[in-house]
Protein backbone atom coordinates (compact mmCIF):
# COMPACT_ATOMS: atom_id res chain seq x y z
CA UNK A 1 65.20 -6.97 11.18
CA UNK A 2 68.82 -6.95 11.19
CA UNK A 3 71.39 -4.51 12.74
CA UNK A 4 72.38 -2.42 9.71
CA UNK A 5 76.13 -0.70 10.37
CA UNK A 6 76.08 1.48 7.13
CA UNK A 7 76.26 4.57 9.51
CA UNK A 8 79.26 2.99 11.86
CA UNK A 9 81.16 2.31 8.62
CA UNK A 10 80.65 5.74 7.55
CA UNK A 11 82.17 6.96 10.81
CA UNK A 12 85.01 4.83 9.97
CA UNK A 13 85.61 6.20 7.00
CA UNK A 14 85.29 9.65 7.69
CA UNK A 15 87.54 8.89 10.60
CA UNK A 16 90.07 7.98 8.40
CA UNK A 17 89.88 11.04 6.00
CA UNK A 18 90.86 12.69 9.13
CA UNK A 19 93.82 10.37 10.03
CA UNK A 20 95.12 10.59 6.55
CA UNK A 21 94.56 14.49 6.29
CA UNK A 22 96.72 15.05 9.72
CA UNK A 23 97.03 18.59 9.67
CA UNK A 24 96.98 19.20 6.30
CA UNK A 25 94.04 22.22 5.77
CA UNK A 26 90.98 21.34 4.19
CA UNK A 27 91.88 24.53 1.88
CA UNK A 28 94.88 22.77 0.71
CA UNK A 29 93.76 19.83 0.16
CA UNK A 30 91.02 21.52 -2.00
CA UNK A 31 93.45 22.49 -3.95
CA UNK A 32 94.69 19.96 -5.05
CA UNK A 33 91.38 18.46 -6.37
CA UNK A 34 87.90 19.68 -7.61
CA UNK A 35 86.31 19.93 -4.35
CA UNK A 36 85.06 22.78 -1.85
CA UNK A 37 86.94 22.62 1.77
CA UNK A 38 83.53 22.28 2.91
CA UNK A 39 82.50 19.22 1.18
CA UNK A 40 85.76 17.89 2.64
CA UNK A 41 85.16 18.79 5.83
CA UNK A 42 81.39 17.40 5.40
CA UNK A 43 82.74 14.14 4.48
CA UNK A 44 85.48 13.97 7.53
CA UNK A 45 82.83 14.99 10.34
CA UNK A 46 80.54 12.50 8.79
CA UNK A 47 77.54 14.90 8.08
CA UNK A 48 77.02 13.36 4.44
CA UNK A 49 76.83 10.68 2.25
CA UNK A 50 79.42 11.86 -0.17
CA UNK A 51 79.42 10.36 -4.06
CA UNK A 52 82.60 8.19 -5.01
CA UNK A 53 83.33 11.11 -7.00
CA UNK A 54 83.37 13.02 -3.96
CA UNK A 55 85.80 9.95 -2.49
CA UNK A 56 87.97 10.29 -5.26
CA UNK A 57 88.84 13.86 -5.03
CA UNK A 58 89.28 13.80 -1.96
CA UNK A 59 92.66 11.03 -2.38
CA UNK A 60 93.57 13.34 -5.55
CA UNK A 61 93.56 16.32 -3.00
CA UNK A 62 95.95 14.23 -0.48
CA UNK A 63 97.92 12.20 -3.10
CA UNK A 64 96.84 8.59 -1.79
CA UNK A 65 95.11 5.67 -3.75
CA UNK A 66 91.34 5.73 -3.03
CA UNK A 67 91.31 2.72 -1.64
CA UNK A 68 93.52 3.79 1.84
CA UNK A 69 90.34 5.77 2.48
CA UNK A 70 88.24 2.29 2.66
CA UNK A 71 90.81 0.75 4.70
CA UNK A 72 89.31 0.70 8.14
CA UNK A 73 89.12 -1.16 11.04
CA UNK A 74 85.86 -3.72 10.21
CA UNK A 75 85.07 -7.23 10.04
CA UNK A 76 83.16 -7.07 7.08
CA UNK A 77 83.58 -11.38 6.95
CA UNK A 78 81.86 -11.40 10.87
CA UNK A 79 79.44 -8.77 9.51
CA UNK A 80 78.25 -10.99 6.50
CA UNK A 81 77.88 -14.35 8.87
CA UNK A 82 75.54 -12.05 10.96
CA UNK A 83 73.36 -11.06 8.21
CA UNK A 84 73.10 -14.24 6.63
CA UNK A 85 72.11 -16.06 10.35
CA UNK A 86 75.48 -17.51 10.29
């Protein structure tokens, strides 16, 4: 069977909630959206799988496009040959 690297992208992402939130307060942030500090803080230590609703919010809260929080550091193209035996 394959490596899968769903959970190493996840890090990445939530990694990058946390770059992007700098030291802006979860509170804050929850302010500015429809969800808790906690679910935000749940998603940036990695200790869920959030919903894409949960993804959105979360850019509403800190005023970016949701796609800066999918812009990590991963060769999806290298990942793809290795998964197809390329």
């Amino acid at each position: 069977m394959k490596d899968n690297k769903t959970e190493q992208i996840k890090a990445l992402i939530a990694g990058r909630v946390k770059e992007i939130k700098g030291e802006t307060s979860y509170n804050e942030i929850s302010g500015k959206c429809q969800t808790t500090p906690a679910r935000i803080s749940d998603v940036a230590n990695n200790k869920i799988d959030c919903q894409l609703t949960t993804l959105i919010d979360i850019a509403i809260g800190l005023r970016i496009h949701p796609k800066e929080l999918l812009d990590i550091d991963f060769d999806f193209e290298n990942y793809y040959g290795e998964l197809d035996g390329k």
